[in-house]
PDB file of N, CA and C in Angstrom:
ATOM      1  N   UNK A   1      33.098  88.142 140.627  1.00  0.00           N
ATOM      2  CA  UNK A   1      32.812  89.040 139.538  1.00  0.00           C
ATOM      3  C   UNK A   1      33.110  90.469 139.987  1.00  0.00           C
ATOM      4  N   UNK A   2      33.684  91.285 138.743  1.00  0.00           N
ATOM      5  CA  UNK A   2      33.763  92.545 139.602  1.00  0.00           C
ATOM      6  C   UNK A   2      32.794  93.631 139.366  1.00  0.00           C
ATOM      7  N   UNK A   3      32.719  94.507 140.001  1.00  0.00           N
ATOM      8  CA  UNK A   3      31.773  95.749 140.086  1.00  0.00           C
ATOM      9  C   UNK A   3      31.914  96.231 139.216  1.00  0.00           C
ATOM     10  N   UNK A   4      30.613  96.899 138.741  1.00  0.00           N
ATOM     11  CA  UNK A   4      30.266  97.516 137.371  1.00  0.00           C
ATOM     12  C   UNK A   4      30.753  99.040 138.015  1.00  0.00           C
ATOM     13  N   UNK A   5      31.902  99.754 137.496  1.00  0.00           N
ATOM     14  CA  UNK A   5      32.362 101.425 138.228  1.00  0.00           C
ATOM     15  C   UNK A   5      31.201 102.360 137.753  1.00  0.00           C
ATOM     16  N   UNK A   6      31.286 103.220 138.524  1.00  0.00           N
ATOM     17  CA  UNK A   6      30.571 104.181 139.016  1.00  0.00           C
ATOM     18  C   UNK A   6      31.409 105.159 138.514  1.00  0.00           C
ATOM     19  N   UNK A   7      30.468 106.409 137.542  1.00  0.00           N
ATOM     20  CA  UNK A   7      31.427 107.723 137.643  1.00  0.00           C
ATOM     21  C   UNK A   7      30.965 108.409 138.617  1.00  0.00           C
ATOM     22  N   UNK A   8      32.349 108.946 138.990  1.00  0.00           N
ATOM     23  CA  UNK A   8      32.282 110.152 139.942  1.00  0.00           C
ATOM     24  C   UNK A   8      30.782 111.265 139.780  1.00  0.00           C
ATOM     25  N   UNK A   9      30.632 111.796 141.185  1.00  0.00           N
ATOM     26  CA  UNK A   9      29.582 112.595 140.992  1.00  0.00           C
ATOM     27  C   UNK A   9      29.901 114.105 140.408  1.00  0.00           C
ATOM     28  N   UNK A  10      29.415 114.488 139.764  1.00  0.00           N
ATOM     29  CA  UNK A  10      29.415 115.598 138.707  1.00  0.00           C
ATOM     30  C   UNK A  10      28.885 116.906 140.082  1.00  0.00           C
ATOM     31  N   UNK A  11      30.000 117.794 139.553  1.00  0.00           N
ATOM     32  CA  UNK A  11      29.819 119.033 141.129  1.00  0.00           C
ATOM     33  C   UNK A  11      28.646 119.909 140.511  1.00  0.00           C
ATOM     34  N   UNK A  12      28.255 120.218 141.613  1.00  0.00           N
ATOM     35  CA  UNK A  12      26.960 121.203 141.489  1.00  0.00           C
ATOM     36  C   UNK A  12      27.125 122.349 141.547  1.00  0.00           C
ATOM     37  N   UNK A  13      27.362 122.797 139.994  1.00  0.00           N
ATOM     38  CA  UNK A  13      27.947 124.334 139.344  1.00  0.00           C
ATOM     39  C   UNK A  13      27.118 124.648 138.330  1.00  0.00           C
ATOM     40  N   UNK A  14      27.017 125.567 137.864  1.00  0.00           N
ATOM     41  CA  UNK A  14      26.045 126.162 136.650  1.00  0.00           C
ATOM     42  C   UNK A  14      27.558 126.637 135.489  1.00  0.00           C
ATOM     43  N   UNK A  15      27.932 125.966 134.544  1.00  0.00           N
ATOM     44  CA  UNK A  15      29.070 126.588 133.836  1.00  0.00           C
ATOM     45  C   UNK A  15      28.091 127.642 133.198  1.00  0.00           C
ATOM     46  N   UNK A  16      27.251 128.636 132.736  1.00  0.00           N
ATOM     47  CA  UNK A  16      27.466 130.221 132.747  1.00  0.00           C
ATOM     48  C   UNK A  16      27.858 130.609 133.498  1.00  0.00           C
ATOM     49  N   UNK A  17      28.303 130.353 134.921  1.00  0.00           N
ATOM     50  CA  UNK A  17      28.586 131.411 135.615  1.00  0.00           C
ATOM     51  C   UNK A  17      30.190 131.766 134.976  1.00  0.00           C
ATOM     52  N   UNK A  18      30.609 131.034 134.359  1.00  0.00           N
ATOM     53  CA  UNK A  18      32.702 130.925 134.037  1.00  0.00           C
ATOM     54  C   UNK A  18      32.108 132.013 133.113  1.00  0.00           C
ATOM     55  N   UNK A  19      31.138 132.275 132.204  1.00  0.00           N
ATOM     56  CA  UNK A  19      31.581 132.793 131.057  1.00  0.00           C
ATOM     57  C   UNK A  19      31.495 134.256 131.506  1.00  0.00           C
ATOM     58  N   UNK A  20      32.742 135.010 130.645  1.00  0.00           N
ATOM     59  CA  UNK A  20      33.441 136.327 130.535  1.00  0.00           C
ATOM     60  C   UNK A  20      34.542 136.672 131.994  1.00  0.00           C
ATOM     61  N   UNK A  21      34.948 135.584 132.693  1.00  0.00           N
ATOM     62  CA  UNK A  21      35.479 135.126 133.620  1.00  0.00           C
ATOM     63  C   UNK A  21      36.965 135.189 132.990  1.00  0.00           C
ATOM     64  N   UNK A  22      38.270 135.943 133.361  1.00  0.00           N
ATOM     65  CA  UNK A  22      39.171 135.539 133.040  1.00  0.00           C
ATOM     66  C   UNK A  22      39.636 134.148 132.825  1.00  0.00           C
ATOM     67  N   UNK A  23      40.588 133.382 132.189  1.00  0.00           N
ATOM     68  CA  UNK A  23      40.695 131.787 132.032  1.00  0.00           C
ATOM     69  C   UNK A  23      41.033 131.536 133.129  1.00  0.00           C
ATOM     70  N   UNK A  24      42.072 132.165 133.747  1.00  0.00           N
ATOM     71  CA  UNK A  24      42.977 131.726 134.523  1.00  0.00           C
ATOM     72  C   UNK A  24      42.059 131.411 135.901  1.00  0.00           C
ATOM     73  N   UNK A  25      41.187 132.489 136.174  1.00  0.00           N
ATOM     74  CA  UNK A  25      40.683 132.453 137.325  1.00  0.00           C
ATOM     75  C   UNK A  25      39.690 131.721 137.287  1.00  0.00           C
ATOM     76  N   UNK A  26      38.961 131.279 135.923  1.00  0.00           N
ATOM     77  CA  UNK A  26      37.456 130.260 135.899  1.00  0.00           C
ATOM     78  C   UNK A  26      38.168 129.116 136.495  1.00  0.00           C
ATOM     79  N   UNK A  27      39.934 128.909 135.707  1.00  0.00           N
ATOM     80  CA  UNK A  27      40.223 127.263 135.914  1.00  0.00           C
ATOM     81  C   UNK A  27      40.196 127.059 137.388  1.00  0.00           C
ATOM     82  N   UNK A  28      40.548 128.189 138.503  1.00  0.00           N
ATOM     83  CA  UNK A  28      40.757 127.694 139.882  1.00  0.00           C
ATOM     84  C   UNK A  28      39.827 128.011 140.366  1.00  0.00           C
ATOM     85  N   UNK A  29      38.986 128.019 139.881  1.00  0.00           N
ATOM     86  CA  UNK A  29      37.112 128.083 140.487  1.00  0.00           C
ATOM     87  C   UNK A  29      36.907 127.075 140.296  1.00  0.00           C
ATOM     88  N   UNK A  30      36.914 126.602 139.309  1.00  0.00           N
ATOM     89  CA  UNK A  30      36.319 125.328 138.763  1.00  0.00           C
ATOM     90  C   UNK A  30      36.833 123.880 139.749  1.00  0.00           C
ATOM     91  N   UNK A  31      38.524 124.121 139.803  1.00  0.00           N
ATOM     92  CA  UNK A  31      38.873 123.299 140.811  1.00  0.00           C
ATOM     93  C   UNK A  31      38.308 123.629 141.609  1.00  0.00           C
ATOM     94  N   UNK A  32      38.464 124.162 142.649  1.00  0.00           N
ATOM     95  CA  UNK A  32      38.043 124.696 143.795  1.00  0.00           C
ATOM     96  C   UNK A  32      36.708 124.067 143.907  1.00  0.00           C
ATOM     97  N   UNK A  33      35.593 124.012 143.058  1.00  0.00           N
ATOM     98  CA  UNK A  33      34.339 123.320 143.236  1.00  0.00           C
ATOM     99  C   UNK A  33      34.161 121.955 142.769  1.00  0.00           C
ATOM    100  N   UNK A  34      35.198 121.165 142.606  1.00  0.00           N
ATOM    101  CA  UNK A  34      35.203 120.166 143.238  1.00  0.00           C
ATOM    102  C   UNK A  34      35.730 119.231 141.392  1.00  0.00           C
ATOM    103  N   UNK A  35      35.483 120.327 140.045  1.00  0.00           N
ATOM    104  CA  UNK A  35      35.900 119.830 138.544  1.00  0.00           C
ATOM    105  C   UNK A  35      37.523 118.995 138.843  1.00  0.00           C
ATOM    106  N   UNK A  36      37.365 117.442 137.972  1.00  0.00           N
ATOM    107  CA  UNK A  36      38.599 116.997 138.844  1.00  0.00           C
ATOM    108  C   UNK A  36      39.048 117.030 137.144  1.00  0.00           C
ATOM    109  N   UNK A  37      39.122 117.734 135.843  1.00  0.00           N
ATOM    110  CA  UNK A  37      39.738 117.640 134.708  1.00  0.00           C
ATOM    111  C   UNK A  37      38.743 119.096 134.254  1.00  0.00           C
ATOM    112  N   UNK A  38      39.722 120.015 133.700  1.00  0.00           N
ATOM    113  CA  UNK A  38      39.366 121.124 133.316  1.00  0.00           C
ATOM    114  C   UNK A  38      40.354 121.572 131.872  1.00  0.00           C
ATOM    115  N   UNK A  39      39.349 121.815 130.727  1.00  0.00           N
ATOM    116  CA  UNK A  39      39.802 121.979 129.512  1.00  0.00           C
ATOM    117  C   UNK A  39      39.608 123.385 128.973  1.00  0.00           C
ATOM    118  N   UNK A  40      40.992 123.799 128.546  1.00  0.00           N
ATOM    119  CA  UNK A  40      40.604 125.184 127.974  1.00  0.00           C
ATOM    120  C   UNK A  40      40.874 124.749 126.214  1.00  0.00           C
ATOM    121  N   UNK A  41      39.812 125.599 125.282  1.00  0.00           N
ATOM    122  CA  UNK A  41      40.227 125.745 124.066  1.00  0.00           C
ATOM    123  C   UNK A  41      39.794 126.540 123.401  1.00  0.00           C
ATOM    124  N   UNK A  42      40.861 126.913 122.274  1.00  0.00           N
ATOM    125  CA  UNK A  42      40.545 128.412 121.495  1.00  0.00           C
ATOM    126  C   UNK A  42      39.269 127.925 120.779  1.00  0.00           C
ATOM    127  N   UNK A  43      38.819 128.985 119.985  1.00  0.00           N
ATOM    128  CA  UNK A  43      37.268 128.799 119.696  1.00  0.00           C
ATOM    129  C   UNK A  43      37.759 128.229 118.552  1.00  0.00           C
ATOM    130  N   UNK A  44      36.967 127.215 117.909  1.00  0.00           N
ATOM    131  CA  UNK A  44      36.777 126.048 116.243  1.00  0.00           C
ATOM    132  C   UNK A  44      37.638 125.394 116.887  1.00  0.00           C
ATOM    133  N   UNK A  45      38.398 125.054 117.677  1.00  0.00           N
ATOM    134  CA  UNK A  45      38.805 123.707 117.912  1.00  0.00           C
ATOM    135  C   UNK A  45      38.427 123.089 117.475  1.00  0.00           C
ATOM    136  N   UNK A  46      39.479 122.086 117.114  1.00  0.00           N
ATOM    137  CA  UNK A  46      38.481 120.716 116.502  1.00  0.00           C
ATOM    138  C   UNK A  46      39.075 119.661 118.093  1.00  0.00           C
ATOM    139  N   UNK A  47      37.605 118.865 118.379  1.00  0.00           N
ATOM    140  CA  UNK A  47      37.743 118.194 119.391  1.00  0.00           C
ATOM    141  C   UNK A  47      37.016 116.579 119.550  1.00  0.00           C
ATOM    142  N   UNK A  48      37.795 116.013 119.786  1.00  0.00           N
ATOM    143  CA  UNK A  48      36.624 114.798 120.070  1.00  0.00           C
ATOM    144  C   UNK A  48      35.709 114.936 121.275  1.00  0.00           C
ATOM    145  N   UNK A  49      34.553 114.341 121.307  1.00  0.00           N
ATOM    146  CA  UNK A  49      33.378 114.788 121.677  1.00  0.00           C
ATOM    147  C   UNK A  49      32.740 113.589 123.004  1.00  0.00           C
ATOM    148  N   UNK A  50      33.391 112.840 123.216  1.00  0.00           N
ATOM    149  CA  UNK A  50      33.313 111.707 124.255  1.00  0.00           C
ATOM    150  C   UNK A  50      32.725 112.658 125.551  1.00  0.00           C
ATOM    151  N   UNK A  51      31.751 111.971 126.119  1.00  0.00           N
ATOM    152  CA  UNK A  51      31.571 112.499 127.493  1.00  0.00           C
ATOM    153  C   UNK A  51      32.847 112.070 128.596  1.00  0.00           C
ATOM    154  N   UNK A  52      33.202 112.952 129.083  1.00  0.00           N
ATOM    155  CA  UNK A  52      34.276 112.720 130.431  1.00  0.00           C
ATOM    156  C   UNK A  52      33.212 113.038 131.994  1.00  0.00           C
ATOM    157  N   UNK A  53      32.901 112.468 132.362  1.00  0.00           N
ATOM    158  CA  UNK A  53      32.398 112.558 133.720  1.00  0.00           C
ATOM    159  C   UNK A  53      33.304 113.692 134.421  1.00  0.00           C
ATOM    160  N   UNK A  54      32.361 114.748 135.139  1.00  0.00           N
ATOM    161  CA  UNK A  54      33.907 115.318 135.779  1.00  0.00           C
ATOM    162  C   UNK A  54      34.202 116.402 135.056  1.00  0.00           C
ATOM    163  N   UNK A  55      34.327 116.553 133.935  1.00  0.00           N
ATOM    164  CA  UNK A  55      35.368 117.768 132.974  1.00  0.00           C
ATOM    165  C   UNK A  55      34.313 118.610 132.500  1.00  0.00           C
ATOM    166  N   UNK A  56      34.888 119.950 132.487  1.00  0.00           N
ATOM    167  CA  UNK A  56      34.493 121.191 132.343  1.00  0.00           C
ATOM    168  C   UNK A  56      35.241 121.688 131.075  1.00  0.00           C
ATOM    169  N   UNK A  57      34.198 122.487 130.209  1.00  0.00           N
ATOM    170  CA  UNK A  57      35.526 122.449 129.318  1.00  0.00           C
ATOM    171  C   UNK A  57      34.992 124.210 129.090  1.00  0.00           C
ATOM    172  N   UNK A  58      36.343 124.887 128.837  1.00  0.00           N
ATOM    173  CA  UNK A  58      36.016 126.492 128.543  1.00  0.00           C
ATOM    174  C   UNK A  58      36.597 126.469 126.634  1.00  0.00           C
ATOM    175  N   UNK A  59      35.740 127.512 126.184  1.00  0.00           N
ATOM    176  CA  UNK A  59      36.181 127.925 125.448  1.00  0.00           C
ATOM    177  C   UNK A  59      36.999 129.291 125.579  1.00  0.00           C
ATOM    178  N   UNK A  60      37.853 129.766 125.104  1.00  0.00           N
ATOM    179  CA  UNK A  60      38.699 130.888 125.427  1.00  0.00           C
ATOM    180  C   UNK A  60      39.432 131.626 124.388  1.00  0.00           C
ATOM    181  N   UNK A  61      39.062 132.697 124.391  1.00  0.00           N
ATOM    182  CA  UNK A  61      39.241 133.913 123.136  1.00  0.00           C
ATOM    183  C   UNK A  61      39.841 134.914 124.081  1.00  0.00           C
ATOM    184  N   UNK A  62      41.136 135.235 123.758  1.00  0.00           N
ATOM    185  CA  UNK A  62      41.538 136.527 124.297  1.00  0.00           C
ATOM    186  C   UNK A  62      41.762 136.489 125.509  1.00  0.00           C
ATOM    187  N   UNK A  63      42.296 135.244 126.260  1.00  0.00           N
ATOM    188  CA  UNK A  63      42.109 135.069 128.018  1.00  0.00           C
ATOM    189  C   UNK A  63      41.004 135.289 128.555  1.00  0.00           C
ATOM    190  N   UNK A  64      40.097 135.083 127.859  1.00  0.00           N
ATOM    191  CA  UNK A  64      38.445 134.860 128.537  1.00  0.00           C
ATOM    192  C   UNK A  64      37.642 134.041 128.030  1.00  0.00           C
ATOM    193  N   UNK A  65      36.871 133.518 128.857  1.00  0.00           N
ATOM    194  CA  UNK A  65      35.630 132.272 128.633  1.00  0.00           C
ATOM    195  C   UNK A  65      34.626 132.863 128.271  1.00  0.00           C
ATOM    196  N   UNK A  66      34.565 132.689 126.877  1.00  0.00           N
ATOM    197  CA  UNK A  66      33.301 132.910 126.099  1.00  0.00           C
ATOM    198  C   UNK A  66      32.600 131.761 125.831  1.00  0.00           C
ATOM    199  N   UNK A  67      32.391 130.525 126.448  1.00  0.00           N
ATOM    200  CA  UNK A  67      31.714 129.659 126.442  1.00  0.00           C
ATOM    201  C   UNK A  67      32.176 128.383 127.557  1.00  0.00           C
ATOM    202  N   UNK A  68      30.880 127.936 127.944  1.00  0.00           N
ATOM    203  CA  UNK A  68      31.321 126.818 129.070  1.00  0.00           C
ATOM    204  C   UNK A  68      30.466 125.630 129.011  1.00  0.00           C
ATOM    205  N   UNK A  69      30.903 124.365 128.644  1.00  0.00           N
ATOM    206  CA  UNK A  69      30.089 122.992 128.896  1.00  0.00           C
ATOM    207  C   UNK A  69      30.845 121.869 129.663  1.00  0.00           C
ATOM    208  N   UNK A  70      30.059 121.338 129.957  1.00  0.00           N
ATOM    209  CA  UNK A  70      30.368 119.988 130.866  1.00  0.00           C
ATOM    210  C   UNK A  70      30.379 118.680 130.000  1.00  0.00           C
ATOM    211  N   UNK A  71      31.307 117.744 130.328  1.00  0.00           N
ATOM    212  CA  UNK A  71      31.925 116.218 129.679  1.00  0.00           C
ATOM    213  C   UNK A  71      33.078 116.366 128.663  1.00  0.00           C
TER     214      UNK A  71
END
């Protein structure tokens, strides 16, 4: 039988810290701490809403993160 998978462990970051963070530079922070899928989108996006283990997602107005959540 096979193993029930495991998600990856979720990095230990506070997403306020991205917000008012240029985009460019939140996204290679975010790598950098370990986010293995990082989403930028303009604000009202329309988005599906699935948790992703792992993913960080910015909102971004004007080349800056005015909002930050996780999945």
């Amino acid at each position: 039988m096979a193993s029930i998978p495991t998600s990856p462990a979720q990095p230990d970051d506070s997403p306020g810290a991205y917000v008012g963070l240029a985009a460019e530079a939140a996204e290679r922070q975010a790598r950098a701490r370990g986010w293995t899928s990082v989403r930028a989108l303009p604000p009202g996006a329309i988005i599906t809403m699935e948790y992703q283990a792992g993913r960080i997602n910015f909102e971004v107005d004007d080349a800056v993160v005015t909002r930050c959540w996780v999945g």
